[in-house]
C-alpha atoms as a PDB file:
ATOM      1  CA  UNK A   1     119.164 145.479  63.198  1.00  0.00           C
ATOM      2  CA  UNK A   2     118.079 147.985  60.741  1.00  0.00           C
ATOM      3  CA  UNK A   3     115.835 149.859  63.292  1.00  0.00           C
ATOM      4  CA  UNK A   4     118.365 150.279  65.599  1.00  0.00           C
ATOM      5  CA  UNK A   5     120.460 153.111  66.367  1.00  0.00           C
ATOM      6  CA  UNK A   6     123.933 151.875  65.743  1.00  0.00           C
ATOM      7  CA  UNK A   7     126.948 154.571  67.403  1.00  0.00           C
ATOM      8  CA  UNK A   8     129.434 152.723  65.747  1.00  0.00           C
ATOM      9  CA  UNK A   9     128.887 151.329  62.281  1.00  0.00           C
ATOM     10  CA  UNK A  10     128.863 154.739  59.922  1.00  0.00           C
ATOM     11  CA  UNK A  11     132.219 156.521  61.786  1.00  0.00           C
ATOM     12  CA  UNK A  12     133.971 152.620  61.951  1.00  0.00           C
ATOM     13  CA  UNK A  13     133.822 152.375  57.866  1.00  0.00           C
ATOM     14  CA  UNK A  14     134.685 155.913  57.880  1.00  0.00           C
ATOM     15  CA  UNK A  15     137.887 154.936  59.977  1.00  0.00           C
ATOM     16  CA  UNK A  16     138.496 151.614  58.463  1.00  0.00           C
ATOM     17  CA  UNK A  17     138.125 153.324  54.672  1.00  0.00           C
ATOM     18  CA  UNK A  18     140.703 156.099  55.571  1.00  0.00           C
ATOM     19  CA  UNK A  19     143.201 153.894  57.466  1.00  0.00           C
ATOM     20  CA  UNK A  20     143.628 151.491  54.575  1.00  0.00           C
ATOM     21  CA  UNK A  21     143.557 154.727  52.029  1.00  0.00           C
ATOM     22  CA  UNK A  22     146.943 156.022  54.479  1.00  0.00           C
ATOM     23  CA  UNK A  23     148.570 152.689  54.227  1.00  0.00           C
ATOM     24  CA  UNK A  24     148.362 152.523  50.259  1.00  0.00           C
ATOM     25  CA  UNK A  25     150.252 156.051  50.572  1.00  0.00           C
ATOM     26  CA  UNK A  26     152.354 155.639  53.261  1.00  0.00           C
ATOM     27  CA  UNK A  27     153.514 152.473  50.997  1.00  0.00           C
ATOM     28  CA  UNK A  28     153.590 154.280  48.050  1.00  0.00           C
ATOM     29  CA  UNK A  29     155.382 157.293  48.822  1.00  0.00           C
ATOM     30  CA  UNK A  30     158.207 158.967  46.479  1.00  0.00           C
ATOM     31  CA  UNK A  31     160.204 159.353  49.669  1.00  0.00           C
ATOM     32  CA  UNK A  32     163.049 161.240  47.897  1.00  0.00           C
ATOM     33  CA  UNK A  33     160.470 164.257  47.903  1.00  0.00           C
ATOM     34  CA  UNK A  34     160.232 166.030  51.019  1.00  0.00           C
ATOM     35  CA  UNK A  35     156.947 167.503  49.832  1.00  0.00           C
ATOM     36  CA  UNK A  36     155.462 164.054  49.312  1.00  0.00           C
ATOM     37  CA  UNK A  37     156.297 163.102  52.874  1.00  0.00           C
ATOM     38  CA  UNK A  38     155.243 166.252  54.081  1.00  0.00           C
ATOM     39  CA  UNK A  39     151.749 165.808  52.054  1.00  0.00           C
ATOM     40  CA  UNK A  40     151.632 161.964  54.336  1.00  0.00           C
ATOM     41  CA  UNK A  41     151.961 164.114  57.511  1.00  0.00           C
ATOM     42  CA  UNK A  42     149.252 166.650  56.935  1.00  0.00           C
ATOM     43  CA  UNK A  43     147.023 164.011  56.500  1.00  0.00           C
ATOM     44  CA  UNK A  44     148.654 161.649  59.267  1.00  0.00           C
ATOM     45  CA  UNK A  45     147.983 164.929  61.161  1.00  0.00           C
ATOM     46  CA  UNK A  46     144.279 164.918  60.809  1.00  0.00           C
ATOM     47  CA  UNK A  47     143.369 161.925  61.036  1.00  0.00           C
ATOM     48  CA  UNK A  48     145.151 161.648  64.305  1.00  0.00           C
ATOM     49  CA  UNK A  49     142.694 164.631  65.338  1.00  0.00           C
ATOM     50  CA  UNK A  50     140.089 162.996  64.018  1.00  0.00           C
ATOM     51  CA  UNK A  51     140.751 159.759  66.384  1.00  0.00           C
ATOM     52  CA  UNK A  52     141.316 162.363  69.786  1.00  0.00           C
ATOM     53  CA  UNK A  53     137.912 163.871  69.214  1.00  0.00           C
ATOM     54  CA  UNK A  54     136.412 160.732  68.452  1.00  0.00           C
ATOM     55  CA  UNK A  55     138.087 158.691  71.517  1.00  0.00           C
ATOM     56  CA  UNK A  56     136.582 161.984  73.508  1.00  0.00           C
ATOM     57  CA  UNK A  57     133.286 161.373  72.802  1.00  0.00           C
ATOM     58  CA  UNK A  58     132.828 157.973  73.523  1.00  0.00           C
ATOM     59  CA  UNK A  59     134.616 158.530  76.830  1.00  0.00           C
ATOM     60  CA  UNK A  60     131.971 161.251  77.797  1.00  0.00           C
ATOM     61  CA  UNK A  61     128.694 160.195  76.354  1.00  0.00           C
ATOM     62  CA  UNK A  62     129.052 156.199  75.676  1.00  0.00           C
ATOM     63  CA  UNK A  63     131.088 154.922  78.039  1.00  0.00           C
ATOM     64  CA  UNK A  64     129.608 156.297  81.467  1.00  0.00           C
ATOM     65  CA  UNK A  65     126.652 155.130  80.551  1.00  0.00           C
ATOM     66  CA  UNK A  66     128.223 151.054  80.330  1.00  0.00           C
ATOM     67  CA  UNK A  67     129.800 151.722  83.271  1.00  0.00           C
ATOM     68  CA  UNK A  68     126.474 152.589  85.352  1.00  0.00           C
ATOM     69  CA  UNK A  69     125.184 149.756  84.335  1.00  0.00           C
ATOM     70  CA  UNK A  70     127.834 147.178  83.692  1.00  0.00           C
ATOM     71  CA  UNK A  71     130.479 147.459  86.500  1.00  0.00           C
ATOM     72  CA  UNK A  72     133.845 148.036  84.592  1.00  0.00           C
ATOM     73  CA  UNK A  73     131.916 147.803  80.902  1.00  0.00           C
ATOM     74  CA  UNK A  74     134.015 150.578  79.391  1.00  0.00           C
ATOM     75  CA  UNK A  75     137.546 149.846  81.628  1.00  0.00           C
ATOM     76  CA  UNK A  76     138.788 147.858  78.240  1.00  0.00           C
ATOM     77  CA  UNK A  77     137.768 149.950  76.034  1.00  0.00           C
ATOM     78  CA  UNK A  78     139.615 153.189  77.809  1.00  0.00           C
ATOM     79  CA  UNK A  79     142.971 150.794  78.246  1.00  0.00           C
ATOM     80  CA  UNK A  80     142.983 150.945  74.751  1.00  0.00           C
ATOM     81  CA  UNK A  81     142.462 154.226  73.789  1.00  0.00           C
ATOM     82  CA  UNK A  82     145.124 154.810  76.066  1.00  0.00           C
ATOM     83  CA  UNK A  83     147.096 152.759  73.417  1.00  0.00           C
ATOM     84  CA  UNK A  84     145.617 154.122  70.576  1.00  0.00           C
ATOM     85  CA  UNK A  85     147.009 157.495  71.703  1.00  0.00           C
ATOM     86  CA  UNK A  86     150.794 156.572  72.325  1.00  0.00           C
ATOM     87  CA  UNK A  87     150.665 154.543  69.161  1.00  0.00           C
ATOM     88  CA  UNK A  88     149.393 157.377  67.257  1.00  0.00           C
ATOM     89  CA  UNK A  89     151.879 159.934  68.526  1.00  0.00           C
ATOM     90  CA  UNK A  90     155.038 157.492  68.497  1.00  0.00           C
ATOM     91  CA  UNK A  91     154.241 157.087  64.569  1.00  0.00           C
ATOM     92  CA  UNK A  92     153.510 160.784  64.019  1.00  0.00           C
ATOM     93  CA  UNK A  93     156.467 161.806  65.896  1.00  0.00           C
ATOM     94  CA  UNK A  94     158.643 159.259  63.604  1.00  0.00           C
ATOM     95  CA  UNK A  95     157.455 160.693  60.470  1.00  0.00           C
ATOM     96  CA  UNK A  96     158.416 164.369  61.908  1.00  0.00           C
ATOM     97  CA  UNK A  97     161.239 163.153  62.408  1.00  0.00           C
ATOM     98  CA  UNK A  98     162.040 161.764  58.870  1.00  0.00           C
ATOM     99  CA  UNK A  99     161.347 165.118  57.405  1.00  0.00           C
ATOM    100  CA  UNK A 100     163.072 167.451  59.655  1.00  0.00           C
ATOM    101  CA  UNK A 101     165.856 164.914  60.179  1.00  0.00           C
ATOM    102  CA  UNK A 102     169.326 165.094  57.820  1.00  0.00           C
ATOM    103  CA  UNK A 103     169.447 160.990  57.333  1.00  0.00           C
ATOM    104  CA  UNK A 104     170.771 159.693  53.767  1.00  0.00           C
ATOM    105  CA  UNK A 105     168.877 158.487  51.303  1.00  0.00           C
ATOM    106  CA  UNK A 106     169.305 154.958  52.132  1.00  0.00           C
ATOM    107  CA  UNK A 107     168.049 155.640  55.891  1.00  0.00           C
ATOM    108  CA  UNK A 108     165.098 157.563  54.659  1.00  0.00           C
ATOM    109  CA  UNK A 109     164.022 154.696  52.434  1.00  0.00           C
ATOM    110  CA  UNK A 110     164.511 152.252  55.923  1.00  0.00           C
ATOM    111  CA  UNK A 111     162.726 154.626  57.794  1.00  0.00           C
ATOM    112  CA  UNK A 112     159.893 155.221  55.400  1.00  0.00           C
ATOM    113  CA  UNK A 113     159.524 151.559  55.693  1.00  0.00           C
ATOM    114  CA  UNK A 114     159.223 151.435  58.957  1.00  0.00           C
ATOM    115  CA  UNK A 115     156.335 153.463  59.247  1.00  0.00           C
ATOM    116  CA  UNK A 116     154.573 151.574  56.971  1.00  0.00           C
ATOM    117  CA  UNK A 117     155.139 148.914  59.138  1.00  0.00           C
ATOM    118  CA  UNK A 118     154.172 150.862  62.269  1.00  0.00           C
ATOM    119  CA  UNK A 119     151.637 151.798  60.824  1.00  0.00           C
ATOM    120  CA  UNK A 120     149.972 148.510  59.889  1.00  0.00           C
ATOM    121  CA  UNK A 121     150.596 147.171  63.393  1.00  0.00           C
ATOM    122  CA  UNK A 122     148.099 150.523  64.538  1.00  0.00           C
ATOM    123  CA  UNK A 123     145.583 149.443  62.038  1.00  0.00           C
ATOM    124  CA  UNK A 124     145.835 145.793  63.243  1.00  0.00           C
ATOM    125  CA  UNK A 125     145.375 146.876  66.782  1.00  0.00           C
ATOM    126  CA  UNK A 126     142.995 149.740  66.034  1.00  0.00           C
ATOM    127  CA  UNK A 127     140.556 147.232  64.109  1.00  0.00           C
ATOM    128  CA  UNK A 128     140.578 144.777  66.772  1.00  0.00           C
ATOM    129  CA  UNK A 129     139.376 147.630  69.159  1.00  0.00           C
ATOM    130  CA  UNK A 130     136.270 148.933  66.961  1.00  0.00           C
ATOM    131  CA  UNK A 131     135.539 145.160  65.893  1.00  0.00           C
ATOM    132  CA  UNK A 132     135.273 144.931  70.116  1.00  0.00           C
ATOM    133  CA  UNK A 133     133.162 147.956  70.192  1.00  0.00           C
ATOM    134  CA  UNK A 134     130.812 146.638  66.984  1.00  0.00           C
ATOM    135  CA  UNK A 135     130.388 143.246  68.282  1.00  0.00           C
ATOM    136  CA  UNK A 136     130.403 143.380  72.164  1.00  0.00           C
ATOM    137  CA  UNK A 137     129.644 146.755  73.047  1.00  0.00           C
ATOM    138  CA  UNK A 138     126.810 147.593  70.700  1.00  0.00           C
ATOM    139  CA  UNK A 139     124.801 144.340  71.006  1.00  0.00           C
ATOM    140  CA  UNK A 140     125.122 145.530  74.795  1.00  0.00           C
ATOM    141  CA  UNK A 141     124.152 148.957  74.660  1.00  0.00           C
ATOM    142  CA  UNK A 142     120.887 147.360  72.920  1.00  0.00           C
ATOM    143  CA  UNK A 143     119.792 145.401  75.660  1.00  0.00           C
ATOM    144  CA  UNK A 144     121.026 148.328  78.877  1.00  0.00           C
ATOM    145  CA  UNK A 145     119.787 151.054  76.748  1.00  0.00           C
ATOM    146  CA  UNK A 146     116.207 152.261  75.269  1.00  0.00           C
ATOM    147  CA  UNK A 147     115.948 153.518  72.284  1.00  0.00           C
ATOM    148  CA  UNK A 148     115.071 156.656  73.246  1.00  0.00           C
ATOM    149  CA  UNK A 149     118.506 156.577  75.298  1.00  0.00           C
ATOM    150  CA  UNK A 150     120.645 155.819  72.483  1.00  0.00           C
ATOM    151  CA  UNK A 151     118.850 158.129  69.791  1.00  0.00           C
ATOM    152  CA  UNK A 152     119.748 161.103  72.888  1.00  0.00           C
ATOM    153  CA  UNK A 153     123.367 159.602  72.637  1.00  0.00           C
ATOM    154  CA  UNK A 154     123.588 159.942  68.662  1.00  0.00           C
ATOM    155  CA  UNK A 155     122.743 163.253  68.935  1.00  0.00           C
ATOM    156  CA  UNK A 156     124.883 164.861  71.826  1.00  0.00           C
ATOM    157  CA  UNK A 157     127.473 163.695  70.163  1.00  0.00           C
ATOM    158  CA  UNK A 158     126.780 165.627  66.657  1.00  0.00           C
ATOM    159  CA  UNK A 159     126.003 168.235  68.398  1.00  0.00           C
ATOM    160  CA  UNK A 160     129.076 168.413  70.294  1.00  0.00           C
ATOM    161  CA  UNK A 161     131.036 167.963  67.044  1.00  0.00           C
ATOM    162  CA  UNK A 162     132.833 170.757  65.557  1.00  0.00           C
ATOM    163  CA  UNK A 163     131.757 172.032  61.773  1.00  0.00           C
ATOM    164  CA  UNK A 164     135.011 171.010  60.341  1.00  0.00           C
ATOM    165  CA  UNK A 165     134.719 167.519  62.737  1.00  0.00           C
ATOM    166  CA  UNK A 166     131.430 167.587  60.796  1.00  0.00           C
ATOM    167  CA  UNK A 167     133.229 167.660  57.624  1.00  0.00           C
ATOM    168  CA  UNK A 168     135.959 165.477  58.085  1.00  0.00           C
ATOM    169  CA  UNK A 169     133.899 162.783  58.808  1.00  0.00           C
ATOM    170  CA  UNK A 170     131.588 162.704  56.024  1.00  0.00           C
ATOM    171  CA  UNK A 171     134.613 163.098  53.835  1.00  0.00           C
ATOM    172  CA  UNK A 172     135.606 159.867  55.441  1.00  0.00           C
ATOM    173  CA  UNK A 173     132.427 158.252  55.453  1.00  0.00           C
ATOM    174  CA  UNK A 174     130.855 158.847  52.657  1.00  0.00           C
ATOM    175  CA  UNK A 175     133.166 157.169  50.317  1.00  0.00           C
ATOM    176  CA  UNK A 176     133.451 154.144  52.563  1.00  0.00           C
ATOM    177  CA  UNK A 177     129.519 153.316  52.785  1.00  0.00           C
ATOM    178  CA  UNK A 178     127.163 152.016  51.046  1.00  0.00           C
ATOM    179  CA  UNK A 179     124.357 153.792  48.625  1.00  0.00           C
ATOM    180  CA  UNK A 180     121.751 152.784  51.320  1.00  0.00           C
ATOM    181  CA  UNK A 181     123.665 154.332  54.187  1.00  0.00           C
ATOM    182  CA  UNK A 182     124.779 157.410  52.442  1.00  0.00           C
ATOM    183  CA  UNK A 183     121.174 158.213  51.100  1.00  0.00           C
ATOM    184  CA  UNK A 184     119.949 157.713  54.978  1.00  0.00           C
ATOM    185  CA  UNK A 185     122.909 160.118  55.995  1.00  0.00           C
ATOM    186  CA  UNK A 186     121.535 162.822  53.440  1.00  0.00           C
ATOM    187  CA  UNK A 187     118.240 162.601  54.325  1.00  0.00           C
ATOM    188  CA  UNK A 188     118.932 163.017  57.982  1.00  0.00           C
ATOM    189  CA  UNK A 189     120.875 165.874  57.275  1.00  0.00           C
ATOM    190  CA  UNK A 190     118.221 167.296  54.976  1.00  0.00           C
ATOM    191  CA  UNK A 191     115.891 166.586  57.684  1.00  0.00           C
ATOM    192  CA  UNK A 192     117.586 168.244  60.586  1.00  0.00           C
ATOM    193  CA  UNK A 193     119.392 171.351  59.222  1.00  0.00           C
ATOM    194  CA  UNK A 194     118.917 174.761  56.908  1.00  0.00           C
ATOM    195  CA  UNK A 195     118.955 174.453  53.770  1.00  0.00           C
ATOM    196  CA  UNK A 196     121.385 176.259  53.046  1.00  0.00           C
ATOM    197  CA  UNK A 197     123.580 173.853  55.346  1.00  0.00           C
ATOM    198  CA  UNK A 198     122.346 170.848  53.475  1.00  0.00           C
ATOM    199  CA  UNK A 199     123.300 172.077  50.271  1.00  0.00           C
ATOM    200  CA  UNK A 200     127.114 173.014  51.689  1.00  0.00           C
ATOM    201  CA  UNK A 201     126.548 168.624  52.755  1.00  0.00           C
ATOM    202  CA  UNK A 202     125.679 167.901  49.116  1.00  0.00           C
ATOM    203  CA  UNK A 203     128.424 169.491  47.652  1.00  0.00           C
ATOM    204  CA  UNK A 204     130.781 168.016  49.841  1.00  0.00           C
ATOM    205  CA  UNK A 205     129.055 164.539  49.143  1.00  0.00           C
ATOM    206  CA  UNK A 206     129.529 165.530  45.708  1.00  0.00           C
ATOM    207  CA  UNK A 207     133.184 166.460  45.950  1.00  0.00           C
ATOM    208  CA  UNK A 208     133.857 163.128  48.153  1.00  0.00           C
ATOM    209  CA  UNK A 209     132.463 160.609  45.495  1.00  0.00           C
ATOM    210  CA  UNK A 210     133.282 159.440  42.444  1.00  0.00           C
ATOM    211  CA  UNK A 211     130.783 160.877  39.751  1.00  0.00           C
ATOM    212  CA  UNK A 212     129.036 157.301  39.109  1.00  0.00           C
ATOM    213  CA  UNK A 213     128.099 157.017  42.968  1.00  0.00           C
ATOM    214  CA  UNK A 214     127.139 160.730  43.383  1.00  0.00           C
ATOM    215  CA  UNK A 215     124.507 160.563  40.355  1.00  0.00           C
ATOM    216  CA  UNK A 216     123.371 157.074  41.962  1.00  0.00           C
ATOM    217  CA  UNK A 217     123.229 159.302  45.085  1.00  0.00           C
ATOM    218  CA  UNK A 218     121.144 161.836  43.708  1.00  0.00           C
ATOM    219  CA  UNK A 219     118.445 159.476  41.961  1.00  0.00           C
ATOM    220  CA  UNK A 220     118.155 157.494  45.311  1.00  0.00           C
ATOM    221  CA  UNK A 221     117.434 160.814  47.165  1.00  0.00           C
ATOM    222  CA  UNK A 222     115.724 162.361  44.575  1.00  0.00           C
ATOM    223  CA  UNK A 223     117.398 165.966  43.831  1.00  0.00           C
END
């Protein structure tokens, strides 16, 4: 499937890597240090903005397109990014509530538990969703869609993206793919944009991987 357009496979590892990367910290966490906590919820806070836009844009440009052409195609899909959503905010709102709240010590460390459960029961769901998407949805898409169709999809929705959406999810995927799929994201990017753009992407590639992988990087793209 290499000359296909995949819509799901880059942001999905992106998603997976930084889901896993919250649940190591979430289990982790000095609890007795409000700043600590508060350090979880910023980034709680971002990826759960992250997950909105992304929910949004399969909504608008994927899913009316599987529902032209396969009656009820996206219904699932929607039903559980209805889900997604009160999950999402019922675990955000609990971890507010942790840090404004005047609980002892011993309830903190109950609480703080409990979101780490919570939140493993999200990621449980939440994988079972893009797994759906990645093996049901795509192969689909393949056979309703041309090439052309889907290539048109890929890019309405980077264009519609936001420069810090931009951002945010290279910093996500980056890290979480391999050296094959990151050179192919650079060299797209180098491809497509100003130069001066591209170099603002390689420094955040840069800043995003660990210094062995970035000089890999750099060889396989040649800069």
């Amino acid at each position: 499937m290499a000359d296909k357009i995949d819509l799901y496979v880059g942001i999905h590892k992106g998603q997976r890597g930084k889901l896993s990367e919250i649940m190591i910290k979430a289990g982790n966490v000095d609890y007795s240090k409000k700043e600590a906590l508060e350090v979880l919820n910023s980034e709680l806070t971002s990826f759960k903005e992250h997950m909105w836009h992304h929910a949004s844009y399969e909504e608008k440009f994927i899913h009316p397109v599987l529902s032209e052409r396969v009656p009820g195609g996206a219904r699932d899909l929607e039903e559980d990014h209805k889900i997604m959503h009160q999950q999402l905010d019922d675990i955000a709102a609990q971890l507010n509530r942790i840090i404004t709240g005047s609980a002892s010590a011993e309830m903190v460390r109950e609480l703080v538990l409990e979101f780490y459960r919570a939140w493993n029961r999200f990621i449980a769901f939440y994988f079972m969703h893009i797994n759906k998407e990645e093996e049901n949805i795509q192969p689909m898409l393949w056979k309703i869609c041309t090439a052309e169709e889907l290539a048109g999809i890929f890019k309405t929705i980077l264009a519609s993206q936001s420069p810090d959406e931009l951002k945010y999810n290279l910093q996500i995927m980056l890290p979480a793919s391999n050296i094959f799929e990151r050179a192919e994201t650079l060299n797209a990017g180098r491809a497509s944009m100003p130069p001066q753009a591209f170099q603002g992407v390689l420094k955040l590639a840069e800043n995003s991987l660990s210094a062995e992988d970035w000089a890999a990087l750099k060889t396989k793209i040649q800069i």
